[in-house]
C-alpha atoms as a PDB file:
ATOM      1  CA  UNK A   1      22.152  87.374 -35.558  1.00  0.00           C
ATOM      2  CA  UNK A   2      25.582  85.982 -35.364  1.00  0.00           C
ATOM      3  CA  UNK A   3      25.617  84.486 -31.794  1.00  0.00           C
ATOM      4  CA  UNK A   4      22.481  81.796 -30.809  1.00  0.00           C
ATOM      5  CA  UNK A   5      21.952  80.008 -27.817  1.00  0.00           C
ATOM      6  CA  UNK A   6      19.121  77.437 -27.478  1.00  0.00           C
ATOM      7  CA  UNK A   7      17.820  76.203 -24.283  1.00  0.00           C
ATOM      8  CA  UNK A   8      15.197  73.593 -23.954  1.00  0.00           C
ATOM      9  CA  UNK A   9      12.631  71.803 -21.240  1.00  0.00           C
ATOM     10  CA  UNK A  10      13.201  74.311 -17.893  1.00  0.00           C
ATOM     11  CA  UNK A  11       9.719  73.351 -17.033  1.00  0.00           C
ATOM     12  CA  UNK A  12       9.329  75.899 -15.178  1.00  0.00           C
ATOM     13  CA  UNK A  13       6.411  75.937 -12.520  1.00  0.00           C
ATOM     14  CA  UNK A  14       6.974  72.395 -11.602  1.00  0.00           C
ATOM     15  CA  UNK A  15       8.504  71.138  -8.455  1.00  0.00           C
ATOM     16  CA  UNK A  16      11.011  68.555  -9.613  1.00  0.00           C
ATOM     17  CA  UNK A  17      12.927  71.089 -11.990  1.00  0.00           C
ATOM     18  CA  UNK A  18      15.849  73.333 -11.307  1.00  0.00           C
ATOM     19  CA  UNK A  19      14.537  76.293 -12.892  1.00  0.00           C
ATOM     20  CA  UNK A  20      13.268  77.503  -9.861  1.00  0.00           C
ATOM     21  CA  UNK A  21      12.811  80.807 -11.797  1.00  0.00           C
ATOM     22  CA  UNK A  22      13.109  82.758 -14.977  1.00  0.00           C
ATOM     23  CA  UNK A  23      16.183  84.658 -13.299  1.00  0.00           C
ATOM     24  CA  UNK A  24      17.865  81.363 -13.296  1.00  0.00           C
ATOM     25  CA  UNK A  25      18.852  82.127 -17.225  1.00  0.00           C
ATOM     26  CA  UNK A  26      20.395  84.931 -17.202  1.00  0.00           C
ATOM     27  CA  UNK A  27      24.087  83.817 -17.372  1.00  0.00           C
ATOM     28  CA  UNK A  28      23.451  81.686 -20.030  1.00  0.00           C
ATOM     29  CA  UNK A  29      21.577  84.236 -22.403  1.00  0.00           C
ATOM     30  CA  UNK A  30      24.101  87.257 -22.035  1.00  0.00           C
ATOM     31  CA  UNK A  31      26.581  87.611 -24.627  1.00  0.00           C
ATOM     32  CA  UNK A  32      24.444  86.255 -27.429  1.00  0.00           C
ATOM     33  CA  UNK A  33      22.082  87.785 -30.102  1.00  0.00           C
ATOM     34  CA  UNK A  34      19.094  85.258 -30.381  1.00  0.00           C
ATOM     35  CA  UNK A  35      18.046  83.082 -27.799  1.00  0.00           C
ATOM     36  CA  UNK A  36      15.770  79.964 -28.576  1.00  0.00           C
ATOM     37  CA  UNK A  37      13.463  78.398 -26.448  1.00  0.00           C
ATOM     38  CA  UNK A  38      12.567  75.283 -27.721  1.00  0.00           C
ATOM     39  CA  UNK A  39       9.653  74.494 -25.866  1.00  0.00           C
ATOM     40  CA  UNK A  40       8.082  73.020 -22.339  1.00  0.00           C
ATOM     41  CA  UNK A  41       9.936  76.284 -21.079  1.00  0.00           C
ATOM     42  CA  UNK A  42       6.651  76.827 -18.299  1.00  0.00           C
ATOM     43  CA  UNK A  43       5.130  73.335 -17.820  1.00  0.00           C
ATOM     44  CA  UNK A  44       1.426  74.538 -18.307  1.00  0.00           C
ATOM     45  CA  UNK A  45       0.320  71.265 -16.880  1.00  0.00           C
ATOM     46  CA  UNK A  46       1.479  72.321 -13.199  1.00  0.00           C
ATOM     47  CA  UNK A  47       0.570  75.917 -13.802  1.00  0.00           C
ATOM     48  CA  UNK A  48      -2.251  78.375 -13.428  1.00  0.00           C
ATOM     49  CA  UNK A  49      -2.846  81.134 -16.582  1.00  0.00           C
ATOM     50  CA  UNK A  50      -1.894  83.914 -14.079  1.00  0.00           C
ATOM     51  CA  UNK A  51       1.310  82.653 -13.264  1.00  0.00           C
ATOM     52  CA  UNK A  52       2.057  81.405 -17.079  1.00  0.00           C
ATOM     53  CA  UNK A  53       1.704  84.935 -18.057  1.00  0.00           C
ATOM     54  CA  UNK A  54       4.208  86.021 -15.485  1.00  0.00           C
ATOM     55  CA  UNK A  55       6.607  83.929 -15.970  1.00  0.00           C
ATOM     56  CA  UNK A  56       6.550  84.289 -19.511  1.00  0.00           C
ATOM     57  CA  UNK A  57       6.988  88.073 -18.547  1.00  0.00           C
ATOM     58  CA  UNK A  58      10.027  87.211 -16.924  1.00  0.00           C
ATOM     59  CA  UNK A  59      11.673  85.182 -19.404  1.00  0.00           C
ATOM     60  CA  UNK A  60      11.632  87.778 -21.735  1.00  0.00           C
ATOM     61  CA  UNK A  61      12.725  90.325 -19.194  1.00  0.00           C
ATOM     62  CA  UNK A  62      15.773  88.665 -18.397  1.00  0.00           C
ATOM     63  CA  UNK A  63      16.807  88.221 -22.037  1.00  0.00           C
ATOM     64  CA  UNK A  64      16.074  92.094 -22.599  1.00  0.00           C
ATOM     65  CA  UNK A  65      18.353  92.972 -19.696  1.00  0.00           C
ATOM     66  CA  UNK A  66      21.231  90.698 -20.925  1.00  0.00           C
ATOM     67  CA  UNK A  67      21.069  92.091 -24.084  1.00  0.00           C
ATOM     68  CA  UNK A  68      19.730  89.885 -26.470  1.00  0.00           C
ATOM     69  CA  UNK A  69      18.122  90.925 -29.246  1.00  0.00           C
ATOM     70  CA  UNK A  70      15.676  88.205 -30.788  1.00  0.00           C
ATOM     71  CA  UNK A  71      13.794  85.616 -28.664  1.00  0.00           C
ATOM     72  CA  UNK A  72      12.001  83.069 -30.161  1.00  0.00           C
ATOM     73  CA  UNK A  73       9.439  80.319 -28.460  1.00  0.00           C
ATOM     74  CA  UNK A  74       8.781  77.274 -29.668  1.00  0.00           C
ATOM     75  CA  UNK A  75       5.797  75.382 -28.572  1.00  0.00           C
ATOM     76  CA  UNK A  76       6.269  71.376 -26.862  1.00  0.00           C
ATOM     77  CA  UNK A  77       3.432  69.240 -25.590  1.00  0.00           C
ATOM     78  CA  UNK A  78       3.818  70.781 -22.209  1.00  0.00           C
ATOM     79  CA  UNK A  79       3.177  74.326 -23.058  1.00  0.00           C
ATOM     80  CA  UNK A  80       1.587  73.944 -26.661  1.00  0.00           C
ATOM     81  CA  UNK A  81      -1.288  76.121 -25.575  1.00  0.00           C
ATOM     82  CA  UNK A  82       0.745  79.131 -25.316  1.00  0.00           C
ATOM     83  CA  UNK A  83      -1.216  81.754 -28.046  1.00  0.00           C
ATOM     84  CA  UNK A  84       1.945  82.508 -29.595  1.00  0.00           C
ATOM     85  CA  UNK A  85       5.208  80.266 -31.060  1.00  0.00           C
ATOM     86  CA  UNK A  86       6.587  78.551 -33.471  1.00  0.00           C
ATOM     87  CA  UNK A  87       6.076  74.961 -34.292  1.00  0.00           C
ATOM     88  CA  UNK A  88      10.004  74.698 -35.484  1.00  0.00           C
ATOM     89  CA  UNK A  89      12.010  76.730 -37.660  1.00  0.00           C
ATOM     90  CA  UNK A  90      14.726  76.083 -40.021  1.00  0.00           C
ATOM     91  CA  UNK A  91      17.874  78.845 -40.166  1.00  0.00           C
ATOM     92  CA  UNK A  92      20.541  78.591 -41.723  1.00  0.00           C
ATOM     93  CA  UNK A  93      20.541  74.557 -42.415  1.00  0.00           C
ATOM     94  CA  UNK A  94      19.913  73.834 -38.962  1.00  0.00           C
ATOM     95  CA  UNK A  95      16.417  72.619 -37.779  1.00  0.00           C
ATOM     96  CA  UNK A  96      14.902  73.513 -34.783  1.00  0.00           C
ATOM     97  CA  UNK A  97      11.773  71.953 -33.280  1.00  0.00           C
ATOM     98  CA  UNK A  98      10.676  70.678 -29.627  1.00  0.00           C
ATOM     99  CA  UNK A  99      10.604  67.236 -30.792  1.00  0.00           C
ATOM    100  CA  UNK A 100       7.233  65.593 -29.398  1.00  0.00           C
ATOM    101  CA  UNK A 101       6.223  65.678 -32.842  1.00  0.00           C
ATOM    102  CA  UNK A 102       8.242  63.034 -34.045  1.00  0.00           C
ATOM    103  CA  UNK A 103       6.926  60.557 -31.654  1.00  0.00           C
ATOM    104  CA  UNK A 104       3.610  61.305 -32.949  1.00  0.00           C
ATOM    105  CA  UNK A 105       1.700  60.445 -36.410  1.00  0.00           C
ATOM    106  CA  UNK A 106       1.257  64.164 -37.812  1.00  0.00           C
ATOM    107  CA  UNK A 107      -2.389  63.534 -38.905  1.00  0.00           C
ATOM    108  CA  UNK A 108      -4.548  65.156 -41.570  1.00  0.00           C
ATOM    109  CA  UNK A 109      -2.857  67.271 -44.566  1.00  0.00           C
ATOM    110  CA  UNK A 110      -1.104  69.934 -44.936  1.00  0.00           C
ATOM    111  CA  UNK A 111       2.079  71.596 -44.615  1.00  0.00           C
ATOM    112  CA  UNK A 112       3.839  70.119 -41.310  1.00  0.00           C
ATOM    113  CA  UNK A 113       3.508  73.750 -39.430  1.00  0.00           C
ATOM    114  CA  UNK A 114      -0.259  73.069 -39.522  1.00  0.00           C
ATOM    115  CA  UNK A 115       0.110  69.857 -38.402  1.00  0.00           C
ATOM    116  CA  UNK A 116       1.850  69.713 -35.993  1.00  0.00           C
ATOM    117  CA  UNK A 117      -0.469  72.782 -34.422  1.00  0.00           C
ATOM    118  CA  UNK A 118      -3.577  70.167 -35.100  1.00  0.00           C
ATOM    119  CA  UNK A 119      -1.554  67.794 -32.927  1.00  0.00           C
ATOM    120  CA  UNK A 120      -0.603  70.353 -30.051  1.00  0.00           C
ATOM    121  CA  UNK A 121      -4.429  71.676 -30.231  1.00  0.00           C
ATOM    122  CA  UNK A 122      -6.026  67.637 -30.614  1.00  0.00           C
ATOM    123  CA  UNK A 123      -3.523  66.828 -27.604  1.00  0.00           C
ATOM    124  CA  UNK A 124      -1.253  69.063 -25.395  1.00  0.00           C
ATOM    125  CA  UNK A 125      -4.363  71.905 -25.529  1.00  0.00           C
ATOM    126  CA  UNK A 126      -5.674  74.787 -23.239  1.00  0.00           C
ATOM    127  CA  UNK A 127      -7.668  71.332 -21.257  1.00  0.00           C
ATOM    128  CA  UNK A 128      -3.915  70.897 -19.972  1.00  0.00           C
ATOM    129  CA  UNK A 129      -3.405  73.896 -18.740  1.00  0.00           C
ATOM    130  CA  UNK A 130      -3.400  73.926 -15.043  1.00  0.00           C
ATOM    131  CA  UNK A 131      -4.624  70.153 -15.044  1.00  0.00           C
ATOM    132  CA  UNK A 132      -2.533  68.841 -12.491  1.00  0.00           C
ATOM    133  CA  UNK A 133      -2.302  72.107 -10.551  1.00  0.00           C
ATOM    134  CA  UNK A 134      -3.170  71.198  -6.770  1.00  0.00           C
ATOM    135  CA  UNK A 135      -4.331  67.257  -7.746  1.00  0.00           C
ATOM    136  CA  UNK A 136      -1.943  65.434  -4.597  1.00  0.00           C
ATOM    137  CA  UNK A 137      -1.423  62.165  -6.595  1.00  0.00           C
ATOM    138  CA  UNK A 138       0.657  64.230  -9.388  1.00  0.00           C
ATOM    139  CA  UNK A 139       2.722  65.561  -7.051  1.00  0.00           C
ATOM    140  CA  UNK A 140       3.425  62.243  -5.720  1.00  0.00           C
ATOM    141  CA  UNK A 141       3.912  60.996  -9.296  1.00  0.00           C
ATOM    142  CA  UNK A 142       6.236  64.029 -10.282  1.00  0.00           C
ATOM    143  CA  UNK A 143       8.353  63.633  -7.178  1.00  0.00           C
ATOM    144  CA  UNK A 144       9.176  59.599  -7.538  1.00  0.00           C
ATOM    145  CA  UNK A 145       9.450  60.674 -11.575  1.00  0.00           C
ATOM    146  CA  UNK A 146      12.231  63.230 -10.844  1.00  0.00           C
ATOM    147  CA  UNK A 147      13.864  60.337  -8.736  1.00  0.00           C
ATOM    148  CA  UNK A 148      14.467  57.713 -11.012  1.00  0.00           C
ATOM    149  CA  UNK A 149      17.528  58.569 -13.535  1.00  0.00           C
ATOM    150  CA  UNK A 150      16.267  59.451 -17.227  1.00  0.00           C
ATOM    151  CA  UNK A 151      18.721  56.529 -18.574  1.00  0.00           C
ATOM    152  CA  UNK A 152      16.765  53.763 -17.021  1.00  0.00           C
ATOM    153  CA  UNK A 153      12.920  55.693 -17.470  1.00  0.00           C
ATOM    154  CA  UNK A 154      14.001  55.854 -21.349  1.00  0.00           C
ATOM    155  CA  UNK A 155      17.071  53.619 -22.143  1.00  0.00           C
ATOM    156  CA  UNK A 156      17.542  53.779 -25.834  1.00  0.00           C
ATOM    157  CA  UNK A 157      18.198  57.751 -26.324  1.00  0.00           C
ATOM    158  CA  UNK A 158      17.811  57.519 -29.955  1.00  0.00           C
ATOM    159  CA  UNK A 159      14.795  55.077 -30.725  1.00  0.00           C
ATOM    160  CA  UNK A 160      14.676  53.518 -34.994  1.00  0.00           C
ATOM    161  CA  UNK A 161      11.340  55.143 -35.124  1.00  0.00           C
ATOM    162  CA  UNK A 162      12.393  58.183 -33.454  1.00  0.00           C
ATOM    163  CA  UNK A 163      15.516  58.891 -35.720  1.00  0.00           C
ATOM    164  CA  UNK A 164      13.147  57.553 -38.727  1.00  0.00           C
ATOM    165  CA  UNK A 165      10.645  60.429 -38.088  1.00  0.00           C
ATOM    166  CA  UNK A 166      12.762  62.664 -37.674  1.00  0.00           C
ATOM    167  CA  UNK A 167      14.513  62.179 -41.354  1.00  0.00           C
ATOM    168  CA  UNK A 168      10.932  61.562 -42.996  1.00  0.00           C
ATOM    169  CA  UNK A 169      10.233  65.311 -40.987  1.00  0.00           C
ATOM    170  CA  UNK A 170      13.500  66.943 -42.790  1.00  0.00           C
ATOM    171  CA  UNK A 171      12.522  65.258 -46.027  1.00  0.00           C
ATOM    172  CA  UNK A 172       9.456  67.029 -45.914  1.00  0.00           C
ATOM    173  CA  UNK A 173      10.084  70.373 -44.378  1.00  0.00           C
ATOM    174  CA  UNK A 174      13.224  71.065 -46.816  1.00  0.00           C
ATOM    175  CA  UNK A 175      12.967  68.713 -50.188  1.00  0.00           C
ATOM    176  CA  UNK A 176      15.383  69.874 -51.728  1.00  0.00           C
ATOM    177  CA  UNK A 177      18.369  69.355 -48.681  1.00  0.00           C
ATOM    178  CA  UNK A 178      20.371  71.383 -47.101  1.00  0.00           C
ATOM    179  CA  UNK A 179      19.932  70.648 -43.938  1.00  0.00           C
ATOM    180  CA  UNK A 180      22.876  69.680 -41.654  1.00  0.00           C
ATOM    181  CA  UNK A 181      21.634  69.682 -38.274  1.00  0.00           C
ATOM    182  CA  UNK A 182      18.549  68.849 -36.200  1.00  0.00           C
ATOM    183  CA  UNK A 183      17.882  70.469 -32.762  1.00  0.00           C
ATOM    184  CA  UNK A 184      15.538  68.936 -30.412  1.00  0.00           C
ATOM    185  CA  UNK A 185      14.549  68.612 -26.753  1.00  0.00           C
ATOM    186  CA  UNK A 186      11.806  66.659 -25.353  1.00  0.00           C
ATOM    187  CA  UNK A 187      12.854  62.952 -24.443  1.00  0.00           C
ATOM    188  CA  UNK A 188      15.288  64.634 -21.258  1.00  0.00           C
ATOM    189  CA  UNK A 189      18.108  62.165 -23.144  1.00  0.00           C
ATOM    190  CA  UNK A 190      21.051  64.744 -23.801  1.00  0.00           C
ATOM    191  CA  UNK A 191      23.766  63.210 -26.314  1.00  0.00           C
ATOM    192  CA  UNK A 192      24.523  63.836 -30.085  1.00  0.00           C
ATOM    193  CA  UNK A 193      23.735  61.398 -33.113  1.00  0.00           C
ATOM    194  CA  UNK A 194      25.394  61.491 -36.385  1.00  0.00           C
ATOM    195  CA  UNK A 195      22.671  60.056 -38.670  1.00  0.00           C
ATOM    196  CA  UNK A 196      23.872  60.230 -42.614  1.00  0.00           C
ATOM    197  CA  UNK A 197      24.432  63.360 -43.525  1.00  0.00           C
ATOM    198  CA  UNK A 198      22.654  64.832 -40.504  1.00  0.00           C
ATOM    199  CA  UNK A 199      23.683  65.282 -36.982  1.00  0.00           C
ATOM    200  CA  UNK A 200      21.563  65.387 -34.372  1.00  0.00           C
ATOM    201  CA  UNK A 201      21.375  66.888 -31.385  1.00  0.00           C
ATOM    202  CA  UNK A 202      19.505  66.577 -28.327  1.00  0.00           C
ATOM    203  CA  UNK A 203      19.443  69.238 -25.609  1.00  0.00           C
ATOM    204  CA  UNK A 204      18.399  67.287 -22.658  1.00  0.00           C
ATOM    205  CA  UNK A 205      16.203  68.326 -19.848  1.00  0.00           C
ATOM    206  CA  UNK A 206      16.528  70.443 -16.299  1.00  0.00           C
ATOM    207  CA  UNK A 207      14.791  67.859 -14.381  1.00  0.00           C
ATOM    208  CA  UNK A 208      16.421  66.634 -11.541  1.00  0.00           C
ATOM    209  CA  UNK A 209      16.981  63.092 -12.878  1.00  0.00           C
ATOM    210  CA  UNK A 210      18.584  64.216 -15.799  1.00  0.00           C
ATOM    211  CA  UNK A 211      21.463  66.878 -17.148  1.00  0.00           C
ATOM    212  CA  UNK A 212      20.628  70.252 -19.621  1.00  0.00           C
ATOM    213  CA  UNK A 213      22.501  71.039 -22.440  1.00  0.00           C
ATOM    214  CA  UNK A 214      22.550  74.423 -24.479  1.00  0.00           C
ATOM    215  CA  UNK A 215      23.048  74.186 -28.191  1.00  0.00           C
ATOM    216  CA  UNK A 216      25.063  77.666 -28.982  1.00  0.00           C
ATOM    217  CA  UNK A 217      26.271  78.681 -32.864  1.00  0.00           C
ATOM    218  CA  UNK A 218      28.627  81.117 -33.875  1.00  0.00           C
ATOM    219  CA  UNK A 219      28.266  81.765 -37.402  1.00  0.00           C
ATOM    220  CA  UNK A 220      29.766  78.317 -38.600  1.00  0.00           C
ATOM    221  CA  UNK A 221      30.784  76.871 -35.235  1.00  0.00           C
ATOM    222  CA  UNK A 222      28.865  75.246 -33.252  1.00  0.00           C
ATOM    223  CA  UNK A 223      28.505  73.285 -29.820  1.00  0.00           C
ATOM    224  CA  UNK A 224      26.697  71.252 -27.179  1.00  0.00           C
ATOM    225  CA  UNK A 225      27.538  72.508 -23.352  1.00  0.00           C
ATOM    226  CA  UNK A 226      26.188  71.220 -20.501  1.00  0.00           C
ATOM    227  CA  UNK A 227      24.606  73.512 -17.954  1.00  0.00           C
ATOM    228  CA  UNK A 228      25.765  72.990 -14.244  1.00  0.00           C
ATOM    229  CA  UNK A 229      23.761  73.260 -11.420  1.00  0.00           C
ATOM    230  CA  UNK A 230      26.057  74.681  -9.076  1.00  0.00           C
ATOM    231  CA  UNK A 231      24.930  76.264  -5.437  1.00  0.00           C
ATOM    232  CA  UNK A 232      21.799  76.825  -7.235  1.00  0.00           C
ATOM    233  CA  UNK A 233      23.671  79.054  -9.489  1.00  0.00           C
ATOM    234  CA  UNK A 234      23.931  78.033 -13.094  1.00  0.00           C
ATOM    235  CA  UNK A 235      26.984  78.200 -15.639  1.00  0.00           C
ATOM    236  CA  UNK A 236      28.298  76.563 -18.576  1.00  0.00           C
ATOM    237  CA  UNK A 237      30.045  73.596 -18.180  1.00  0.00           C
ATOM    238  CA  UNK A 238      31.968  71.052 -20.213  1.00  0.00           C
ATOM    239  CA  UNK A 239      31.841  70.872 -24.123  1.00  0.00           C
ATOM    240  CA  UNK A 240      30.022  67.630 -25.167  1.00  0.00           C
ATOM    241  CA  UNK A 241      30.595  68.046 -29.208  1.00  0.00           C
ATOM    242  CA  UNK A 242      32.291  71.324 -30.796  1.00  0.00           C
ATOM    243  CA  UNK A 243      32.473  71.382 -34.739  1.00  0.00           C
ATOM    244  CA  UNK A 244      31.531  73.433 -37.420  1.00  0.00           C
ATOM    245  CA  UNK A 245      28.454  72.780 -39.719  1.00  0.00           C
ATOM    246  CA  UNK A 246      28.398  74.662 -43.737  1.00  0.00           C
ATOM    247  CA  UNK A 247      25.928  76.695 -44.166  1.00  0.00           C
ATOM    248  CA  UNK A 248      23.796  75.692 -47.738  1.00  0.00           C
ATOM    249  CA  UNK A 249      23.459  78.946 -49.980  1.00  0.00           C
ATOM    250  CA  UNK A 250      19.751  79.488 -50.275  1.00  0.00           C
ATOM    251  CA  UNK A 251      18.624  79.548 -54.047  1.00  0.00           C
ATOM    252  CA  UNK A 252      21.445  76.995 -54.694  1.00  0.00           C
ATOM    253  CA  UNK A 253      20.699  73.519 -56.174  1.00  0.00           C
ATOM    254  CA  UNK A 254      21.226  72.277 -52.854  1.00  0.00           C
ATOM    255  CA  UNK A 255      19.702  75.082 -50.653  1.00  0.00           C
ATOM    256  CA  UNK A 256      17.641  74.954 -48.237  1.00  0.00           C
ATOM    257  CA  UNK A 257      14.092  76.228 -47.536  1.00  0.00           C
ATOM    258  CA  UNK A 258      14.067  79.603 -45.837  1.00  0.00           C
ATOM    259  CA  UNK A 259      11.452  78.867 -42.566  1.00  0.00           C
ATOM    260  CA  UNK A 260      12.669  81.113 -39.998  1.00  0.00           C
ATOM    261  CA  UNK A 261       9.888  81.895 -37.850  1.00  0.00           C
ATOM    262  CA  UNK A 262       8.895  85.379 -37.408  1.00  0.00           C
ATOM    263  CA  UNK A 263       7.496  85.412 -33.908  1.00  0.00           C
ATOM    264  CA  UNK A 264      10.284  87.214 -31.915  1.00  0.00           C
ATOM    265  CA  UNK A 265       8.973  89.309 -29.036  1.00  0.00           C
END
């Protein structure tokens, strides 16, 4: 799996997004190997269980006609009751989660997998699913959200307690290091963080009052693009960060803890 793209927060289903549809993805999955989809991919909050399971059809549709050969879904807060995913996975020093987690207190013990399920389950469950589906006052409330730019709803895109978790959350999941790189979506704040030995990089969101950003590796390089929106045709766009990230040997001293998730489709 040399060539991986990861897309994050479509949202699909929801009226303030510009994933109108799963189709919408096909330019940016052909050419690669493994796609990612690192969560609130269908907003189950806006959505009924028929037309989840369709447009989960979809999605996996289109990558199958461009090619690709793994997919892997990751679960967020808005479609954590999806029966299968992956909490995160770490491959090949480079971690990849949704990222609501890390603005929560994981509760309870465990490994953080199990966790962070308890949390999606306790929280972001199958109650959500279709909750605001039809209900007039959240369409009112996700139209004047979509409205007001991301920058001024969340103005610090890399909180202290944020970046805190999130290096508590590596500590944990790999011990021993290794890691280089942590791949998130979730707060809709695109941009790139270079925190100690760790960089950080967050994919943004396709909501209208913010920009999406794929995170694509080729064997050692690596780089943020920005997906345009252009006559409702998407594309890649400019290169926010390009650079290369070493890959820890697994078994060394300073490996890294072999957690790739096994839940391709």
């Amino acid at each position: 799996m040399n060539k991986t793209v990861v897309l994050s927060d479509l949202h699909l289903g929801r009226v303030t997004t510009y994933a109108r549809a799963p189709e919408v993805i096909e330019p940016l999955v052909e050419g690669f190997d493994r796609v990612l989809l690192l969560g609130d991919i269908i907003d189950h909050w806006y959505t009924r269980p028929q037309q989840v399971r369709e447009l989960e059809q979809r999605i996996f549709s289109v990558c199958k006609k461009a090619g690709v050969r793994q997919v892997m879904y990751f679960r967020g807060n808005h479609d954590a009751c999806t029966e299968t995913g992956e909490e995160f996975a770490l491959i090949d020093g480079i971690l990849y989660l949704h990222g609501h987690a890390v603005y929560h207190r994981l509760k309870g013990d465990g490994c953080p997998a199990t966790r962070i399920k308890n949390l999606n389950s306790e929280k972001f469950g199958s109650f959500r699913l279709g909750s605001r589906v039809d209900r007039h006052v959240w369409t009112v409330i996700d139209r004047v959200y979509g409205s007001i730019p991301m920058a001024l709803l969340s103005p610090i895109a890399w909180p202290w307690p944020v970046t805190q978790r999130i290096k508590a959350l590596v500590q944990e999941i790999a011990p021993h290091g290794g890691v280089r790189g942590v791949v998130l979506g979730h707060s809709h704040r695109p941009g790139v963080r270079k925190l100690g030995d760790l960089t950080l990089f967050n994919l943004g969101g396709w909501m209208k009052n913010t920009r999406a950003y794929g995170f694509i590796r080729d064997h050692e390089k690596i780089k943020l693009v920005h997906v345009e929106n252009r006559s409702h045709t998407l594309r890649w766009g400019h290169v926010l960060h390009e650079g290369e990230l070493q890959t820890p040997l697994i078994g060394s001293r300073s490996g890294v803890l072999d957690a790739v998730a096994k839940s391709s489709r």
